[in-house]
Protein backbone atom coordinates (compact mmCIF):
# COMPACT_ATOMS: atom_id res chain seq x y z
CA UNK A 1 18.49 -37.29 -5.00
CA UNK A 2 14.62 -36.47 -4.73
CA UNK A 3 13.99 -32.61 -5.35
CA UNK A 4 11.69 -31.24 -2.97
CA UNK A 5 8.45 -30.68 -4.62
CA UNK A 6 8.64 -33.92 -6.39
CA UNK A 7 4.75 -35.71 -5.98
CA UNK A 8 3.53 -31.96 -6.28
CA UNK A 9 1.17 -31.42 -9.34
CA UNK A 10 0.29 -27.87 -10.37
CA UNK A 11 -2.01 -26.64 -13.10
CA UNK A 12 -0.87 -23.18 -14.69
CA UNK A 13 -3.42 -20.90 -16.56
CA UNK A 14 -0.77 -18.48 -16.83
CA UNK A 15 1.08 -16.16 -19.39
CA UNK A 16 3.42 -14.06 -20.47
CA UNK A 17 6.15 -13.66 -17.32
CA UNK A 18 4.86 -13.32 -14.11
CA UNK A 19 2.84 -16.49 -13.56
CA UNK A 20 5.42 -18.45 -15.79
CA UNK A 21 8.01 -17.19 -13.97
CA UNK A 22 5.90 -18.78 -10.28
CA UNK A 23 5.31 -21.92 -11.88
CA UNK A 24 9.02 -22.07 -13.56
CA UNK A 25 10.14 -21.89 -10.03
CA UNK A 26 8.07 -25.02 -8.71
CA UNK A 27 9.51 -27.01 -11.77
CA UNK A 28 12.79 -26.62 -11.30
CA UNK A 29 11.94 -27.73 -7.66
CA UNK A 30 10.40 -30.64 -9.35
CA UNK A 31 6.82 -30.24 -9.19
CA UNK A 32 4.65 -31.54 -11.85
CA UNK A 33 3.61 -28.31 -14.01
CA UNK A 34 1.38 -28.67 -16.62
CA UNK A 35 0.98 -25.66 -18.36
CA UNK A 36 -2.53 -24.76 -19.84
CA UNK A 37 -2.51 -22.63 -23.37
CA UNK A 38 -4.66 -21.56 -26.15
CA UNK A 39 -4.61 -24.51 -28.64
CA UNK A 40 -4.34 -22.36 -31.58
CA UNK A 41 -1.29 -20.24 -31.36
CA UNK A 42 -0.41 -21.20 -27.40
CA UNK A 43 0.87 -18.42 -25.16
CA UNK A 44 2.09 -14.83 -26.96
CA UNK A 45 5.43 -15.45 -25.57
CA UNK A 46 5.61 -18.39 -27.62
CA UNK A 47 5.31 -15.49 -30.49
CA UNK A 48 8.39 -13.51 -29.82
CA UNK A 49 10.74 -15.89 -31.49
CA UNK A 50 12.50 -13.16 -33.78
CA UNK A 51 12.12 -14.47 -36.93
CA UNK A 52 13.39 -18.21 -36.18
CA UNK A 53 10.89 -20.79 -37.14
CA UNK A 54 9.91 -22.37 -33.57
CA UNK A 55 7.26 -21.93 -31.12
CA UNK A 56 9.95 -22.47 -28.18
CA UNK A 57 12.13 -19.26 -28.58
CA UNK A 58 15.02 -18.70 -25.88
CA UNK A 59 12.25 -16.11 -23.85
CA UNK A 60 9.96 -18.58 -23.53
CA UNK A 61 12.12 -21.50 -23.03
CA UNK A 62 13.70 -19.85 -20.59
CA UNK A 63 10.72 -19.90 -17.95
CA UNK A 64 8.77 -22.64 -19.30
CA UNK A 65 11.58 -25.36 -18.82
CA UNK A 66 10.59 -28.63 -17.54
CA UNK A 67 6.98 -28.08 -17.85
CA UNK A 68 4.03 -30.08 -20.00
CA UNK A 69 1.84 -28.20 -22.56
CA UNK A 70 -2.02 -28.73 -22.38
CA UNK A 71 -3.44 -26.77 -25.79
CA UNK A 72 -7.05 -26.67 -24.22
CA UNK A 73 -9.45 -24.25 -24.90
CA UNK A 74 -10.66 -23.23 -21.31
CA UNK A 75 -13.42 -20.97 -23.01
CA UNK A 76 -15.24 -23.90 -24.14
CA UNK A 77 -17.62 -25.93 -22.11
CA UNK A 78 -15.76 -29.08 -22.53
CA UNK A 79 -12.34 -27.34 -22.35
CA UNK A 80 -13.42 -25.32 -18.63
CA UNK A 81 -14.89 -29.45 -17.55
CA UNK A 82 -12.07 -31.14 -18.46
CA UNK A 83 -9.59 -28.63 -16.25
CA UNK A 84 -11.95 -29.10 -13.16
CA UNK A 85 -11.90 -32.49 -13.84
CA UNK A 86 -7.89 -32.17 -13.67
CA UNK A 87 -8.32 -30.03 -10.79
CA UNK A 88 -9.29 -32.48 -8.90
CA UNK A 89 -6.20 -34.63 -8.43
CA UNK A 90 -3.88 -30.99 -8.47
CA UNK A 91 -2.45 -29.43 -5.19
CA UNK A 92 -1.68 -25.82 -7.09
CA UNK A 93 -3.77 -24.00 -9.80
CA UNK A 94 -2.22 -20.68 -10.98
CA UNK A 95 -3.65 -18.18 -13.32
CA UNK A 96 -3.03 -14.61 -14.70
CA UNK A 97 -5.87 -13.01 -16.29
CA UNK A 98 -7.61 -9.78 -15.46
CA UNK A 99 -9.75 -10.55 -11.98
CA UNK A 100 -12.96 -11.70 -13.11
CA UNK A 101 -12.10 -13.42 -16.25
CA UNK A 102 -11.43 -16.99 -14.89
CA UNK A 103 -14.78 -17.07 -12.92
CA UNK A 104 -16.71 -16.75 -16.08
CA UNK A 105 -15.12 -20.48 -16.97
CA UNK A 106 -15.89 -21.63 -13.83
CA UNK A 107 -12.57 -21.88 -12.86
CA UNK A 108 -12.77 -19.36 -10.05
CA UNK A 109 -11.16 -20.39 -6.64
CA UNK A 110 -14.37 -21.36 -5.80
CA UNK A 111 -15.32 -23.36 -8.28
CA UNK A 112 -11.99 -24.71 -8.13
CA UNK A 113 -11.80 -25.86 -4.20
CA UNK A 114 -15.63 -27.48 -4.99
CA UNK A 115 -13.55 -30.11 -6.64
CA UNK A 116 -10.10 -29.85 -4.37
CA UNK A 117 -11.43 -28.61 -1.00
CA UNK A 118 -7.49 -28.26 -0.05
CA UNK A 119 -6.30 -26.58 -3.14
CA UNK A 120 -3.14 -23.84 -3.03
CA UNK A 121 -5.30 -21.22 -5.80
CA UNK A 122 -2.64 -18.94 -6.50
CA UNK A 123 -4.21 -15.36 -8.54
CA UNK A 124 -1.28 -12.83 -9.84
CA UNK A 125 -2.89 -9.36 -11.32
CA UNK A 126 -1.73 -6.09 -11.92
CA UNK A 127 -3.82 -4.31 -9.24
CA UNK A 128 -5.04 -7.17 -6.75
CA UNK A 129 -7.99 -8.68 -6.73
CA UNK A 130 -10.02 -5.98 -4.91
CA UNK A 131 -10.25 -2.03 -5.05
CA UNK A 132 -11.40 0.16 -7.87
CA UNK A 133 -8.52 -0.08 -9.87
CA UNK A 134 -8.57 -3.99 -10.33
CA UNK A 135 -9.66 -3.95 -13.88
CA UNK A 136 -7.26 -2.08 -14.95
CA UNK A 137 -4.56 -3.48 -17.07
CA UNK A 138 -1.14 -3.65 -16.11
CA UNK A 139 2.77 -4.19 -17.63
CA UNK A 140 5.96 -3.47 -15.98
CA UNK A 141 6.52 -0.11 -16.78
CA UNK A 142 2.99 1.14 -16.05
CA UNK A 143 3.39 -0.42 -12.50
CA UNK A 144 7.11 1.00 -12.48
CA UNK A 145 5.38 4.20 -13.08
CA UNK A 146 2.30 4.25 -11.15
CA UNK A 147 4.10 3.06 -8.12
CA UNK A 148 7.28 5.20 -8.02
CA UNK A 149 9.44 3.26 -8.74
CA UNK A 150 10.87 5.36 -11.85
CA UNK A 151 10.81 8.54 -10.10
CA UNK A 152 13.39 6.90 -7.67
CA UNK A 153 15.62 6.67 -10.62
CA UNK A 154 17.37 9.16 -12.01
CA UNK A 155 19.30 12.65 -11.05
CA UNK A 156 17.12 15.93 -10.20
CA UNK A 157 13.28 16.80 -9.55
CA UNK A 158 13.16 18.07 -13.32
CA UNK A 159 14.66 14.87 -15.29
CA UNK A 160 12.84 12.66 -17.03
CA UNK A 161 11.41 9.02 -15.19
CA UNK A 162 13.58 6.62 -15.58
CA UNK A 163 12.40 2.91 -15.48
CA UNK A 164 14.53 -0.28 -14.40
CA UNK A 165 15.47 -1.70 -17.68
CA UNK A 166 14.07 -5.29 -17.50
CA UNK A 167 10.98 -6.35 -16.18
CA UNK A 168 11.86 -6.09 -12.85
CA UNK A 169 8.11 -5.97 -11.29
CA UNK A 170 7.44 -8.81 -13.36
CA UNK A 171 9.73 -11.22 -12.28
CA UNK A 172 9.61 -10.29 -8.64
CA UNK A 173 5.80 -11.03 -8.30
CA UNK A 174 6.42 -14.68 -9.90
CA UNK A 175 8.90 -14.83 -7.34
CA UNK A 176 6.99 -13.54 -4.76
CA UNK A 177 4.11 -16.03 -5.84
CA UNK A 178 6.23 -19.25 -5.88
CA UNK A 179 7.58 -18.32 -2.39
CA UNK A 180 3.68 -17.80 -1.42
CA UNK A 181 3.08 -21.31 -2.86
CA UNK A 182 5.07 -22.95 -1.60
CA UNK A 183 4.64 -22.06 2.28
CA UNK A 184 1.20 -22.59 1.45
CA UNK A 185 1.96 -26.29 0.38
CA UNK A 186 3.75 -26.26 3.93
CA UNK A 187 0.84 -25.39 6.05
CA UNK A 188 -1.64 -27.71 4.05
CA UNK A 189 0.67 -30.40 4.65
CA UNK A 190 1.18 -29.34 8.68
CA UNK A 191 -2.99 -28.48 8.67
CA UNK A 192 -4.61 -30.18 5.70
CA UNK A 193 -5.88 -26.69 4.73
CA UNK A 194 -5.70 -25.17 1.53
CA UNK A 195 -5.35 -21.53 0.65
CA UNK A 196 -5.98 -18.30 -1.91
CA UNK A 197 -2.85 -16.18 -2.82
CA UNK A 198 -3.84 -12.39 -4.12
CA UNK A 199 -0.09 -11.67 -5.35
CA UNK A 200 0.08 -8.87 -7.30
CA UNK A 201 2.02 -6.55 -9.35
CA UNK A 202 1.78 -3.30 -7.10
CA UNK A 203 2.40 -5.28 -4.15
CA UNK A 204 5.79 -6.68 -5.71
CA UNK A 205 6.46 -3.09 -6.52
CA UNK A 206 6.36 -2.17 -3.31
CA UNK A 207 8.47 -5.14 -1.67
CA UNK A 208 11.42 -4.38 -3.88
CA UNK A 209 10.81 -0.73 -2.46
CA UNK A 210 10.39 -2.33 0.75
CA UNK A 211 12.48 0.10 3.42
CA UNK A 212 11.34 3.39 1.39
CA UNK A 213 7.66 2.52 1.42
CA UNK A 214 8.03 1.96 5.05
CA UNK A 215 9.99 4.79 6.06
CA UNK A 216 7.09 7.10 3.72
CA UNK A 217 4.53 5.39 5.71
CA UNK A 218 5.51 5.36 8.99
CA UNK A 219 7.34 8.69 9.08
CA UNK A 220 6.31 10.92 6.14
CA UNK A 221 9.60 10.35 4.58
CA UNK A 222 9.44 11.72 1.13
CA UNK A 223 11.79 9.62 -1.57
CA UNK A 224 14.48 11.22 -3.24
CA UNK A 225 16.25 10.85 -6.49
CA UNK A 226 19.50 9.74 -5.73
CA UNK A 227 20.83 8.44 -9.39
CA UNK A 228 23.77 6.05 -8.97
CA UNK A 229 24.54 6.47 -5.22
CA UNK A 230 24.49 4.63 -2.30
CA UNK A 231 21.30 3.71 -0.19
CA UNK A 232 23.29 4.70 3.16
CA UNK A 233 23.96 8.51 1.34
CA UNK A 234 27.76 7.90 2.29
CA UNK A 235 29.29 10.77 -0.01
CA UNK A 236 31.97 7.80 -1.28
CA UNK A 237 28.63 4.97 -2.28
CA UNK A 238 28.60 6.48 -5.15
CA UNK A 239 29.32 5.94 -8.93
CA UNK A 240 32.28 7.43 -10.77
CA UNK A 241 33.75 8.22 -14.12
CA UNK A 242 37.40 7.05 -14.48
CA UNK A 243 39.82 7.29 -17.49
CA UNK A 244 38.68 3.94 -18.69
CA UNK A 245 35.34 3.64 -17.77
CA UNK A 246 32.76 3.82 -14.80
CA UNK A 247 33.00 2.84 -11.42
CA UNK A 248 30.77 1.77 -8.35
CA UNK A 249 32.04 2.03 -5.12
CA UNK A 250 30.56 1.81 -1.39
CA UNK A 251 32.99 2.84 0.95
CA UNK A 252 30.59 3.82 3.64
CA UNK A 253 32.28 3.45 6.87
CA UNK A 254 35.02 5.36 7.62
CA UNK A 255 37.28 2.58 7.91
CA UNK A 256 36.90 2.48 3.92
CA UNK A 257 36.84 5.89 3.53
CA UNK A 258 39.96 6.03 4.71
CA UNK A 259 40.93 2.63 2.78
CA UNK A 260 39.54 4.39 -0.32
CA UNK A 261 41.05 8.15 0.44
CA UNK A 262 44.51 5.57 0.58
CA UNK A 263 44.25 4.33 -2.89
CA UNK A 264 43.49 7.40 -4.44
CA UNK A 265 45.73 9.58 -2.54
CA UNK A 266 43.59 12.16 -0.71
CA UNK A 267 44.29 10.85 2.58
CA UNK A 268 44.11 14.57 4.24
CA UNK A 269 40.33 14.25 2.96
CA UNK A 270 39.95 12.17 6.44
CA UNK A 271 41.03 15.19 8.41
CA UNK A 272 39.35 17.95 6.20
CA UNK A 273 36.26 19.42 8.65
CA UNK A 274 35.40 21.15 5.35
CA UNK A 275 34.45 17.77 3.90
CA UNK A 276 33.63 15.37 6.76
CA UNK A 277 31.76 15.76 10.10
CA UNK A 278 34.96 14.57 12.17
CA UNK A 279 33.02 13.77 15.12
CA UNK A 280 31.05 11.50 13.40
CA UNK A 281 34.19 10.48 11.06
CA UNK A 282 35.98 9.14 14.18
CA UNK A 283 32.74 7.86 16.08
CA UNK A 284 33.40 4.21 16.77
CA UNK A 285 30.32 3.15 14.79
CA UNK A 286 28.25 5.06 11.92
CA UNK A 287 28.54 6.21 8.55
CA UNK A 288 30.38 9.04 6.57
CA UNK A 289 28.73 12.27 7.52
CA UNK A 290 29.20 15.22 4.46
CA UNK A 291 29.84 18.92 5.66
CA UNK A 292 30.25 20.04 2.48
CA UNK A 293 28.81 17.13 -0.15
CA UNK A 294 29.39 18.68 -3.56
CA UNK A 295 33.27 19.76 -2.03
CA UNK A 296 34.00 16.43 -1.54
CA UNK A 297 32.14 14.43 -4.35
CA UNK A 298 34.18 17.04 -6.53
CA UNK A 299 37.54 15.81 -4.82
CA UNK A 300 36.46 12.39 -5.30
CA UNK A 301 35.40 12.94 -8.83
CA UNK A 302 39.04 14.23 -10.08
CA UNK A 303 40.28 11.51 -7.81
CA UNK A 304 38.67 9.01 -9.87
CA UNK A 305 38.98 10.82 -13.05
CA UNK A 306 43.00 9.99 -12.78
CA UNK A 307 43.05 6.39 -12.66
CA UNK A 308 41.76 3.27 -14.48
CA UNK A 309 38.03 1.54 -13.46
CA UNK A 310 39.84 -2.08 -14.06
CA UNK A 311 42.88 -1.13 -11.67
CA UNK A 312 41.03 0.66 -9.34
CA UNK A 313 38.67 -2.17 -8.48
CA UNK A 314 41.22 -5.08 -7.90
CA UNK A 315 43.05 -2.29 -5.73
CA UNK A 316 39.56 -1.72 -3.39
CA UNK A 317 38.98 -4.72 -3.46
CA UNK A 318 41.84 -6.16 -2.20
CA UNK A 319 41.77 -3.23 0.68
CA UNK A 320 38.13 -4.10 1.90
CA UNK A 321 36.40 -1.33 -0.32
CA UNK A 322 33.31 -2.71 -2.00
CA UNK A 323 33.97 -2.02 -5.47
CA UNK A 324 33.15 -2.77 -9.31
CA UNK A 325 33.69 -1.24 -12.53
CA UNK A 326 30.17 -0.98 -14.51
CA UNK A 327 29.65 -4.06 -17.13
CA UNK A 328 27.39 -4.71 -19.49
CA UNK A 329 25.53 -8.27 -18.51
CA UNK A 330 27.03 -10.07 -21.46
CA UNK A 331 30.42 -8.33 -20.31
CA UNK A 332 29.92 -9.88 -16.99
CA UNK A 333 28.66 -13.20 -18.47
CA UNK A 334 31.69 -13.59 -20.54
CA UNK A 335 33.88 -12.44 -17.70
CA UNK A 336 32.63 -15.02 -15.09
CA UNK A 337 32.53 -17.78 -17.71
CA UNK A 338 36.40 -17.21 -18.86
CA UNK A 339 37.96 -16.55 -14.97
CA UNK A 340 35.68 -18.29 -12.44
CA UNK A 341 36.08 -15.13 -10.35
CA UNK A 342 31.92 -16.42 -9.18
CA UNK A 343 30.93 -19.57 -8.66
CA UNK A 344 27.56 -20.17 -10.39
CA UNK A 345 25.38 -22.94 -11.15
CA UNK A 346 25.53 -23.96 -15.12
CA UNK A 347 22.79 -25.55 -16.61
CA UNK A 348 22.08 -26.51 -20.22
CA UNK A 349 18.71 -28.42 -22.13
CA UNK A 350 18.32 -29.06 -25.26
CA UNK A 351 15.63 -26.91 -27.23
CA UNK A 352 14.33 -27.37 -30.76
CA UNK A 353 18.01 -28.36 -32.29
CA UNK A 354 19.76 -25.53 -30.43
CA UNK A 355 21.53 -25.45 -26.78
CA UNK A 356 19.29 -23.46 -23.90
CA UNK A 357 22.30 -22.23 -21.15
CA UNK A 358 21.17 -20.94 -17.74
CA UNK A 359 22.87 -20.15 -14.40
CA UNK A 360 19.61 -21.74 -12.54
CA UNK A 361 17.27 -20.35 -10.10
CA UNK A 362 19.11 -17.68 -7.65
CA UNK A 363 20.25 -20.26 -5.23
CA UNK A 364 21.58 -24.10 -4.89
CA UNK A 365 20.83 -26.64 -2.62
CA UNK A 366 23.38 -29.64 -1.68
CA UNK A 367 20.38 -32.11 -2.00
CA UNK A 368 18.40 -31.09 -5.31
CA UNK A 369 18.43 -33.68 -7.21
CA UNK A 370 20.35 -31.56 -10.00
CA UNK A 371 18.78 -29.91 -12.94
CA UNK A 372 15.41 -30.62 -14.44
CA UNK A 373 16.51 -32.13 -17.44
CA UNK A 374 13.55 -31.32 -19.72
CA UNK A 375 13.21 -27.97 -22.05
CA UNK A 376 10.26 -25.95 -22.85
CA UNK A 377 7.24 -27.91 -24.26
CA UNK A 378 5.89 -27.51 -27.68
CA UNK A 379 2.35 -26.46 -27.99
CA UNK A 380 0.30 -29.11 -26.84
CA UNK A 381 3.49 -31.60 -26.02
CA UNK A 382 2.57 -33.48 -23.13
CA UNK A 383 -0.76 -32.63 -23.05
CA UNK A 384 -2.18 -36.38 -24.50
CA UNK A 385 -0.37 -38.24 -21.59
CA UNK A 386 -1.85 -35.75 -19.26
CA UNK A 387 -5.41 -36.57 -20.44
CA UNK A 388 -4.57 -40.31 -20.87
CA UNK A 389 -3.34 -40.17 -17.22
CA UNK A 390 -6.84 -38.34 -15.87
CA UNK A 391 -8.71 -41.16 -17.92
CA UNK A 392 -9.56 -40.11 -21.02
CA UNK A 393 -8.92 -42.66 -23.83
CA UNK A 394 -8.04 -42.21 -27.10
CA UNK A 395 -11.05 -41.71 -29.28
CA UNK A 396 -12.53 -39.17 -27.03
CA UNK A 397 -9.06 -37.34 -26.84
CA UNK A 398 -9.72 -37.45 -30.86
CA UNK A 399 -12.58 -35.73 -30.78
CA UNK A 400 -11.88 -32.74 -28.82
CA UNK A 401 -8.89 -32.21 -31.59
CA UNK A 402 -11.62 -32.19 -34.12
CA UNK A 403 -13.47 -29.97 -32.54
CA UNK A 404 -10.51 -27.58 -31.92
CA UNK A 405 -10.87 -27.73 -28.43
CA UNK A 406 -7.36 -29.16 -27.99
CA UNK A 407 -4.01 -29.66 -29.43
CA UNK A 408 -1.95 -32.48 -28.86
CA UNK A 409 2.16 -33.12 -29.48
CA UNK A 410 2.93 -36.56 -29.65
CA UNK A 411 6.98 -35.97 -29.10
CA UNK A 412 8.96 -36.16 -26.26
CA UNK A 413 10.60 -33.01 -24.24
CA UNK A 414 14.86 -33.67 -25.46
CA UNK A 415 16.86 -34.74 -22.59
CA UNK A 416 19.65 -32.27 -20.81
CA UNK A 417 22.88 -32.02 -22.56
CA UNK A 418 25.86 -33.66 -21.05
């Protein structure tokens, strides 16, 4: 089966996470993605390889899967004329840098649609490409910061920020950015029109704050630190110690309140008017409304404190109560890979002698043509067939490697594992 952006060609400037992460996406969807480095070193994620002697470590193999490596030297004059002259047969160009830095190559949008009028010119930044902070620099916990986004996290006025402990921002801009793509691709193939994408690190930041931004902006609603609770504010969504361990649990209508109050034995909690706004309680429709919130969060804490996480969430669970005893990721991992208890995607390529494992992109199609079968490029591997492909014959693809304006990889990406 055909994946769907098979007979798409994209040229990626980009680094790092963020644009990787965009073009990683079209890929796996099987566009062509040839991925444009530094010829000396490559890309500094090519760098964090924790002391084993490759230049595809697990991070970077990761999110450059299935992608070609052309070790060009964009700087140069021949390196920024040989791109445009790529450019020219590409539907998507993506790059990273700080706005600015790309137009002093001539490989601006402009310069770039001079030679593919209908060209999807995707730019990802910290800031945007406009306003007075769009030279600044940016990484995930700066924008985590700057944003709010840590100040959401967290218990109390007076504790310290708190940010998400991944690079959240990061990967939902290259998200954000291949979905931006690839409607784009839509349109120029409905209009013939190309387009420029400003995606951008704040703006991500925002998204994934998406009904608090709007509810600040449209009614002055301040944000409040809520720690591990519940977005509806249901005094049972809520985290909990028990004796073995933590638990989440969202038993926000009072249907599972009273599923919850059940298991744990604290049934008259349903008919307490100390605890529960009864009105509201036995409303047909709505949420759990607290009289008293610290009254019954402590009932619910000693509740919790007498029984086991592990029990407790098979029990909910099997009552309706959205429940789950806190894992570590590896915990979960392990868990999912020995009982089946999800059903997710499992994908392996081969990488520099070692296994790569993945549970693929967020989401599965019946018709995708299964896995891109390729890893991560070596610097420069691909690159040669690339150049031979625009036109470019041998001796002249010699002398730009003597001149150190590229790096070439004569061997092939290893195929997918069985």
């Amino acid at each position: 089966m055909a994946k769907p952006l098979e007979g798409v060609r994209v040229l990626d400037l980009s680094h790092v996470i963020a644009g990787p992460l965009a073009s990683f996406y079209l890929a796996q969807l099987g566009a062509e993605v040839i991925k444009v480095e530094p010829p000396l070193a490559g890309e500094v994620l090519r760098s964090m390889r924790d002391g084993a002697d490759t230049d595809t470590p697990t991070g970077f193999a990761a999110i450059n899967a299935g992608k070609q490596s052309l070790a060009l030297d964009i700087r140069t004059r021949e390196g920024a004329e040989l791109l445009r002259g790529l450019a020219a047969d590409a539907d998507v160009f993506i790059e990273n840098f700080r706005p600015g830095v790309v137009s002093r190559y001539g490989l601006d949008h402009a310069s770039i649609r001079a030679v593919r009028p209908d060209i999807v010119y995707c730019s990802i930044s910290g800031f945007g490409q406009r306003g007075d902070w769009s030279q600044r620099g940016a990484y995930d916990h700066v924008v985590q910061a700057l944003t709010g986004m840590m100040m959401m996290s967290g218990e109390g006025d007076d504790a310290p920020p708190i940010k998400v402990g991944f690079p959240v921002v990061d990967v939902a801009v290259g998200m954000l950015a291949a979905l931006a793509i690839v409607s784009s691709l839509h349109r120029r193939s409905r209009e013939g029109a190309g387009q420029y994408i400003d995606a951008s690190m704040v703006q991500a930041s925002l998204m994934l704050m998406y009904p608090n931004a709007c509810a600040c902006l449209s009614d002055g609603t301040p944000t409040r630190r809520v720690g591990n609770r519940g977005y509806t504010g249901s005094p049972a969504a809520d985290t909990y110690r028990c004796a073995d361990g933590w638990l989440a649990v969202a038993a926000n209508t009072p249907a599972q309140f009273r599923r919850l109050a059940g298991v744990l034995g604290i049934e008259a909690l349903c008919d307490d008017a100390r605890a529960l706004d009864l009105a509201a309680f036995n409303a047909p429709n709505g949420f759990v409304v607290p009289n008293d919130r610290g009254y019954v969060a402590d009932r619910l804490r000693q509740a919790f404190a007498a029984h086991s996480a592990m029990r407790l969430e098979a029990q909910l669970a099997q009552a309706g109560v959205p429940a789950a005893r806190v894992r570590k990721l590896e915990e979960f991992l392990h868990e999912a890979d020995a009982s089946g208890c999800v059903s997710l995607p499992d994908h392996r390529f081969r990488q520099g002698g070692r296994e790569v494992r993945t549970h693929g992109i967020g989401f599965v199609f019946d018709q995708d043509g299964g896995p891109t079968a390729a890893g991560a490029p070596s610097l420069g591997q691909g690159g040669k067939a690339v150049l031979l492909r625009a036109g470019l014959d041998g001796r002249r693809i010699a002398e730009l490697e003597r001149a150190g304006i590229l790096r070439t990889a004569a061997e092939a990406p290893e195929p997918l594992a069985s």
